[in-house]
N, C-alpha and C. Protein backbone atom coordinates (compact mmCIF):
# COMPACT_ATOMS: atom_id res chain seq x y z
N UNK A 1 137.89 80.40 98.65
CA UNK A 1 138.19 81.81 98.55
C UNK A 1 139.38 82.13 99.43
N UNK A 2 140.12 82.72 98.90
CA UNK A 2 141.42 83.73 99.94
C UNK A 2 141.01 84.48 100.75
N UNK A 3 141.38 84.22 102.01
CA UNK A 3 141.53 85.46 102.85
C UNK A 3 140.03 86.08 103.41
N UNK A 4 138.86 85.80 102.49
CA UNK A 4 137.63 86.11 103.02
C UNK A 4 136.93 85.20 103.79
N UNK A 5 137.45 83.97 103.48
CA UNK A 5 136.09 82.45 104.02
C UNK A 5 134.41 82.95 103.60
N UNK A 6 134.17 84.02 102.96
CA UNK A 6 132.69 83.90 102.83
C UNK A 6 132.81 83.22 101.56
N UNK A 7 131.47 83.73 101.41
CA UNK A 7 130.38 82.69 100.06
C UNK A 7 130.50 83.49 99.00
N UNK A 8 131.08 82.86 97.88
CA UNK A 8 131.10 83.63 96.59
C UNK A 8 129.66 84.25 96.12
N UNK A 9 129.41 86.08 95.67
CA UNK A 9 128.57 86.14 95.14
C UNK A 9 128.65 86.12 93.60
N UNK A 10 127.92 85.96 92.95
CA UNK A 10 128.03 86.34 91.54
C UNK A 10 127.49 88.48 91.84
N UNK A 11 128.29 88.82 90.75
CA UNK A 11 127.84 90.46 90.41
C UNK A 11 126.38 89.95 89.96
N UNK A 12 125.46 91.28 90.37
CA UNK A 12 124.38 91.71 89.93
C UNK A 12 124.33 92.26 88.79
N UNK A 13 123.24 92.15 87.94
CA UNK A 13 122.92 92.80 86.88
C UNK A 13 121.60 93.20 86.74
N UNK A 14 121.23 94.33 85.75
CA UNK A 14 120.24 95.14 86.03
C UNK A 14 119.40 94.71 84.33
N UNK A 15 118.62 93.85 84.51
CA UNK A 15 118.37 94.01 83.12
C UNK A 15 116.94 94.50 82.72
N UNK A 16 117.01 95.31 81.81
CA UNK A 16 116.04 96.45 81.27
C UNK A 16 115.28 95.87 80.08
N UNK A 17 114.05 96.21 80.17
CA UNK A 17 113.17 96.08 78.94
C UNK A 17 113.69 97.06 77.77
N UNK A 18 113.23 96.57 76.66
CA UNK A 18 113.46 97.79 75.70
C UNK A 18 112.73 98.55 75.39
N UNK A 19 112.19 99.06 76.59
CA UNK A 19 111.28 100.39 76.04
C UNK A 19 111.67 101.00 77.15
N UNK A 20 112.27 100.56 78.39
CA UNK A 20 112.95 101.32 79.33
C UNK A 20 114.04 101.65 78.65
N UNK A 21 115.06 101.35 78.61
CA UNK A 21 116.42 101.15 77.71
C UNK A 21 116.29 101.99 76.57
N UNK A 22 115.23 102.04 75.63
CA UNK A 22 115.17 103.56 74.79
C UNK A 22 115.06 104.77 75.34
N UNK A 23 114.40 104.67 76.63
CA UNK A 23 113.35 106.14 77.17
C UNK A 23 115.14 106.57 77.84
N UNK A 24 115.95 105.37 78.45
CA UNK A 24 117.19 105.91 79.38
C UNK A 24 118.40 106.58 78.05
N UNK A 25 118.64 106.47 76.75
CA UNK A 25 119.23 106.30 75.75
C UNK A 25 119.17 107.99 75.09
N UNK A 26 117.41 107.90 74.85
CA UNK A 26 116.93 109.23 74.79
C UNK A 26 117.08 110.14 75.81
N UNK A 27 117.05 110.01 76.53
CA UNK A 27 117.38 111.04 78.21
C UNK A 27 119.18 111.04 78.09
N UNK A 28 119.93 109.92 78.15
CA UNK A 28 121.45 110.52 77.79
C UNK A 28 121.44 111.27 76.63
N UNK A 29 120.92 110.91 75.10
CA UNK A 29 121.26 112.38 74.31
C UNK A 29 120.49 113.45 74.22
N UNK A 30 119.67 113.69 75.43
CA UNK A 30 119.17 115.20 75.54
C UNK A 30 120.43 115.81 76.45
N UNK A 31 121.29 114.89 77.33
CA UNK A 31 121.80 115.67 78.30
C UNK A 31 123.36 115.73 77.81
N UNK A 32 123.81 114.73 76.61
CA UNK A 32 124.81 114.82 75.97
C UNK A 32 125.10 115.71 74.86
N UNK A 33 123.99 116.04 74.28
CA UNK A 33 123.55 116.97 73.33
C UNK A 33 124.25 118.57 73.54
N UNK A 34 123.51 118.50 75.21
CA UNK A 34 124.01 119.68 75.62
C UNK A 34 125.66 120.01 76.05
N UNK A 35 126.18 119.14 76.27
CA UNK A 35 127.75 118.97 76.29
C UNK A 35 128.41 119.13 75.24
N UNK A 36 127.84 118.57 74.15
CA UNK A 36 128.75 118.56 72.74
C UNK A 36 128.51 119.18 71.75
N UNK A 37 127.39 119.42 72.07
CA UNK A 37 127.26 120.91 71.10
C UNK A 37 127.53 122.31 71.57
N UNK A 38 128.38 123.00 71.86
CA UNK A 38 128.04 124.19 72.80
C UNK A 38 127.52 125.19 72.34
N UNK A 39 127.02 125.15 71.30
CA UNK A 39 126.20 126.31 70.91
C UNK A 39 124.56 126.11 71.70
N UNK A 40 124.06 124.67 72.00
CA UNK A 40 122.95 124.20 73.12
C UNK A 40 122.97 124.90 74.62
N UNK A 41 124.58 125.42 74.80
CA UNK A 41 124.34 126.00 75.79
C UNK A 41 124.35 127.39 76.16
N UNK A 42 123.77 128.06 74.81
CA UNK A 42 123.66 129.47 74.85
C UNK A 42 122.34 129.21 75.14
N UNK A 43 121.99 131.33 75.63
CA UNK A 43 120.17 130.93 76.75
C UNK A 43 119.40 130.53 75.57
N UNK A 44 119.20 131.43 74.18
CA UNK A 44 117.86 131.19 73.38
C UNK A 44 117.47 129.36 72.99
N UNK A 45 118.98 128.75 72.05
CA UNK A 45 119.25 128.11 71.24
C UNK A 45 119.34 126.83 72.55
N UNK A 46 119.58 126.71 73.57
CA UNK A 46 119.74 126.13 74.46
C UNK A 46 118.22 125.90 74.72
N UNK A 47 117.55 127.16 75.15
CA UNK A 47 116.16 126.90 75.78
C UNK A 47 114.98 126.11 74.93
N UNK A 48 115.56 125.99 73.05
CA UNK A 48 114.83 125.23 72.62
C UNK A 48 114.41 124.03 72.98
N UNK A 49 115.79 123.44 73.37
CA UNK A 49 116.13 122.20 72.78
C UNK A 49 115.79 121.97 74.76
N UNK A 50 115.80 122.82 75.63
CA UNK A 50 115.29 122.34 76.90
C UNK A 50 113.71 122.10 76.82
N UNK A 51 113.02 122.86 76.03
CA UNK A 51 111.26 122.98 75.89
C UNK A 51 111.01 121.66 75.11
N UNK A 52 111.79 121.32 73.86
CA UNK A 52 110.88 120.17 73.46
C UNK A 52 111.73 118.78 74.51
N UNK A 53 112.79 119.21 75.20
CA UNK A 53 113.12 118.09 75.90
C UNK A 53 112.17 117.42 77.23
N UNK A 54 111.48 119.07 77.37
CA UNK A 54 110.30 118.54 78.34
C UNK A 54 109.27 118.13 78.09
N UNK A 55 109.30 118.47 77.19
CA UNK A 55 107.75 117.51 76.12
C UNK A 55 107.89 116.32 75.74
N UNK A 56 109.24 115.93 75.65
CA UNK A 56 109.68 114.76 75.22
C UNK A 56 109.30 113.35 76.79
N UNK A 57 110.20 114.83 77.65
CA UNK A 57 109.74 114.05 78.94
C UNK A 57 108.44 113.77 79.39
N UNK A 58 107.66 114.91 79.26
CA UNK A 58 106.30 114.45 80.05
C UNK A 58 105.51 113.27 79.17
N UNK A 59 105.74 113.10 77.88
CA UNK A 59 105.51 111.96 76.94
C UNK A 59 105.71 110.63 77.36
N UNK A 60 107.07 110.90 77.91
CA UNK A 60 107.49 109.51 78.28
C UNK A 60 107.51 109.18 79.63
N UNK A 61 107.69 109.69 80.65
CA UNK A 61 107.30 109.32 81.66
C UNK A 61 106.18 110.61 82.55
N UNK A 62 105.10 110.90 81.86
CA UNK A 62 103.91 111.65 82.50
C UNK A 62 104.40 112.84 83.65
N UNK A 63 103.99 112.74 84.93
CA UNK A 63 104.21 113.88 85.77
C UNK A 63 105.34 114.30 86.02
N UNK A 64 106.23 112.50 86.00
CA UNK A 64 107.73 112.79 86.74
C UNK A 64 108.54 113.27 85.53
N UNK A 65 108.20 113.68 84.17
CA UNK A 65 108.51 114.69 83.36
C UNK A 65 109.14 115.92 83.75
N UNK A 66 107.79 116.48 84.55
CA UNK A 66 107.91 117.41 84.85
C UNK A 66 109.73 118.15 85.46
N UNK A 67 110.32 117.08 85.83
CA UNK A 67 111.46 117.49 86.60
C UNK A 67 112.44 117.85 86.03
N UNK A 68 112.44 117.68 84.62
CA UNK A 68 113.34 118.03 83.09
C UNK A 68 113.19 119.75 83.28
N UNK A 69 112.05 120.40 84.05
CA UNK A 69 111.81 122.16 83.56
C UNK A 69 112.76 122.22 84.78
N UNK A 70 113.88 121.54 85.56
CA UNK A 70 115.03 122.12 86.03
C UNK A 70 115.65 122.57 85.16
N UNK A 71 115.89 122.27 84.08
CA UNK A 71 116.83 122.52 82.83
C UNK A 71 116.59 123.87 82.73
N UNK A 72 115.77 125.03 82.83
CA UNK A 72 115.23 126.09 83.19
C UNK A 72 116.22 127.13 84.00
N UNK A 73 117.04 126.44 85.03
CA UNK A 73 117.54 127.05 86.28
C UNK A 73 118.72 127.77 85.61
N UNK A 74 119.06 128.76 86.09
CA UNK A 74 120.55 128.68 85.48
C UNK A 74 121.45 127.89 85.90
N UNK A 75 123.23 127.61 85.07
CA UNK A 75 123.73 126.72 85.56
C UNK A 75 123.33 125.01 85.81
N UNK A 76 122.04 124.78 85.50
CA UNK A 76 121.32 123.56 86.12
C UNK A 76 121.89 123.01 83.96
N UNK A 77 122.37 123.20 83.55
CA UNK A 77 122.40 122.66 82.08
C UNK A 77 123.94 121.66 82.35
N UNK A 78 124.45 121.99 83.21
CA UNK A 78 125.67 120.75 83.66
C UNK A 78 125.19 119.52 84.85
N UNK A 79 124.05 119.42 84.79
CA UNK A 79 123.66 118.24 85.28
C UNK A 79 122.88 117.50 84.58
N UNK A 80 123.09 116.41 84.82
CA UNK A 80 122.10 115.49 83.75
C UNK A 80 120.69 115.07 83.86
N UNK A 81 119.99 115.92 84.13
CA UNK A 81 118.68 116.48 84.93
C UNK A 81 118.06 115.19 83.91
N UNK A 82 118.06 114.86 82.82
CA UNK A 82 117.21 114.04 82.08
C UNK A 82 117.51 112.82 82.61
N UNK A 83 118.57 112.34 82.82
CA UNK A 83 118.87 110.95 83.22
C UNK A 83 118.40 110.85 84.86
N UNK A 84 118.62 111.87 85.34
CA UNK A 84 118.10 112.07 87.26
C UNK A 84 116.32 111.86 86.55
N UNK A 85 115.90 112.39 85.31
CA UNK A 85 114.55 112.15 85.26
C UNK A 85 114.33 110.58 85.22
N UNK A 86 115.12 109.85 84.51
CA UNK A 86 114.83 108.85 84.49
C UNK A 86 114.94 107.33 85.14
N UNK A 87 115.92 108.25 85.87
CA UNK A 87 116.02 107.42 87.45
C UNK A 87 115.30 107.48 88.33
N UNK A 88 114.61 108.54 88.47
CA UNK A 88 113.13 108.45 89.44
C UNK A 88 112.29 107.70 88.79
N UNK A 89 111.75 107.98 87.62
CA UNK A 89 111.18 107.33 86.85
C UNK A 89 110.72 106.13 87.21
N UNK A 90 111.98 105.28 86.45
CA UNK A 90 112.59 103.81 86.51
C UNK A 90 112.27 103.35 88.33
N UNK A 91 112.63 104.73 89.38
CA UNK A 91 113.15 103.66 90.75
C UNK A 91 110.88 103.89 90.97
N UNK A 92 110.52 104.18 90.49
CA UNK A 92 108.43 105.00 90.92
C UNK A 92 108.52 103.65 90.12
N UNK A 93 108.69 103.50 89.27
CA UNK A 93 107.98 102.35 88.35
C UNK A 93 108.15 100.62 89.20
N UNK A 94 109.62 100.84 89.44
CA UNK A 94 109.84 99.32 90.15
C UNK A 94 109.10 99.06 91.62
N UNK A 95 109.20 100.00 92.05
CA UNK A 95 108.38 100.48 93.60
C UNK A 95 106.84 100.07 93.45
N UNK A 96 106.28 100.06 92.02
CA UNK A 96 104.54 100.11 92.07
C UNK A 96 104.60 98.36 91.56
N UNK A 97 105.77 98.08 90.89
CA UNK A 97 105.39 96.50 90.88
C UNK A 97 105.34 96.21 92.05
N UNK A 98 106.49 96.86 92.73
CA UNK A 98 106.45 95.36 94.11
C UNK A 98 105.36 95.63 94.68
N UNK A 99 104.91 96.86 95.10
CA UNK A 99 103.98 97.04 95.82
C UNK A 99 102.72 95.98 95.01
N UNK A 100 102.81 95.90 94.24
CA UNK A 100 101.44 95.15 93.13
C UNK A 100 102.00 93.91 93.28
N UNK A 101 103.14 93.42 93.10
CA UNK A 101 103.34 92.00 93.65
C UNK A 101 103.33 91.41 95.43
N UNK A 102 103.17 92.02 95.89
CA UNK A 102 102.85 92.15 97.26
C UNK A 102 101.52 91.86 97.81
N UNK A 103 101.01 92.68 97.08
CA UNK A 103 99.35 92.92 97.44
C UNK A 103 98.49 91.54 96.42
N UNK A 104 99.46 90.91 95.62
CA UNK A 104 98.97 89.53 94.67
C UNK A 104 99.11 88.31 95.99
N UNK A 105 100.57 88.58 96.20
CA UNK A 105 100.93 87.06 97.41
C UNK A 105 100.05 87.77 98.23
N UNK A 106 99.66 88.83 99.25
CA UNK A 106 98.72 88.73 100.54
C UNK A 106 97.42 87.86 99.71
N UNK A 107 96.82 88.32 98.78
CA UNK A 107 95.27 88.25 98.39
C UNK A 107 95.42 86.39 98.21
N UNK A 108 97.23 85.51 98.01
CA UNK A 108 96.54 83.89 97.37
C UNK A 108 97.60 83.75 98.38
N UNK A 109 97.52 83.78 99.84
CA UNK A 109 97.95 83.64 101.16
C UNK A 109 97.24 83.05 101.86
């Protein structure tokens, strides 16, 4: 290596099941939806498509759903509140493996 002397890493990669990878896909076109259509971001015609987006959410990932009824706030329709849903999501979900792979190695320790 130039100039660094450390140890080459390879880049990381994140690789997703496909049923994660749909649920993240569906969460970008609820929040793209609202960008490119702008008639989504008038209050009535907007607030539809926020109500079944929360239904959509609590479907797919249960309580932490719930965090999609930001879409509710005013102004809160330029953030991508669905994909922030599904990044908690995703980071609660990886958190309960390890913790469950953890508690496997103590118990054949």
């Amino acid at each position: 290596m130039e100039g660094g002397g450390g140890e080459f890493k390879p880049p990381k990669y994140v690789m997703l099941p496909l049923d994660v990878l749909v649920r993240l896909i569906i969460c970008v076109i609820f929040d793209v939806a609202e960008y490119a259509v702008p008639i989504f971001l008038s209050p009535f015609v907007g607030d539809m498509l926020d109500i079944i987006g929360l239904g959509v959410g609590f479907l797919m990932f249960g309580w932490v759903g719930g965090l999609a009824a930001l879409e509710f706030l005013p102004m809160a329709d330029y953030l991508p509140i669905f994909v922030f849903t599904w990044a908690l999501w995703y980071y609660l979900q990886r958190e309960k493996a390890r913790r469950e792979r953890e508690k496997l190695e103590k118990r054949w320790r």
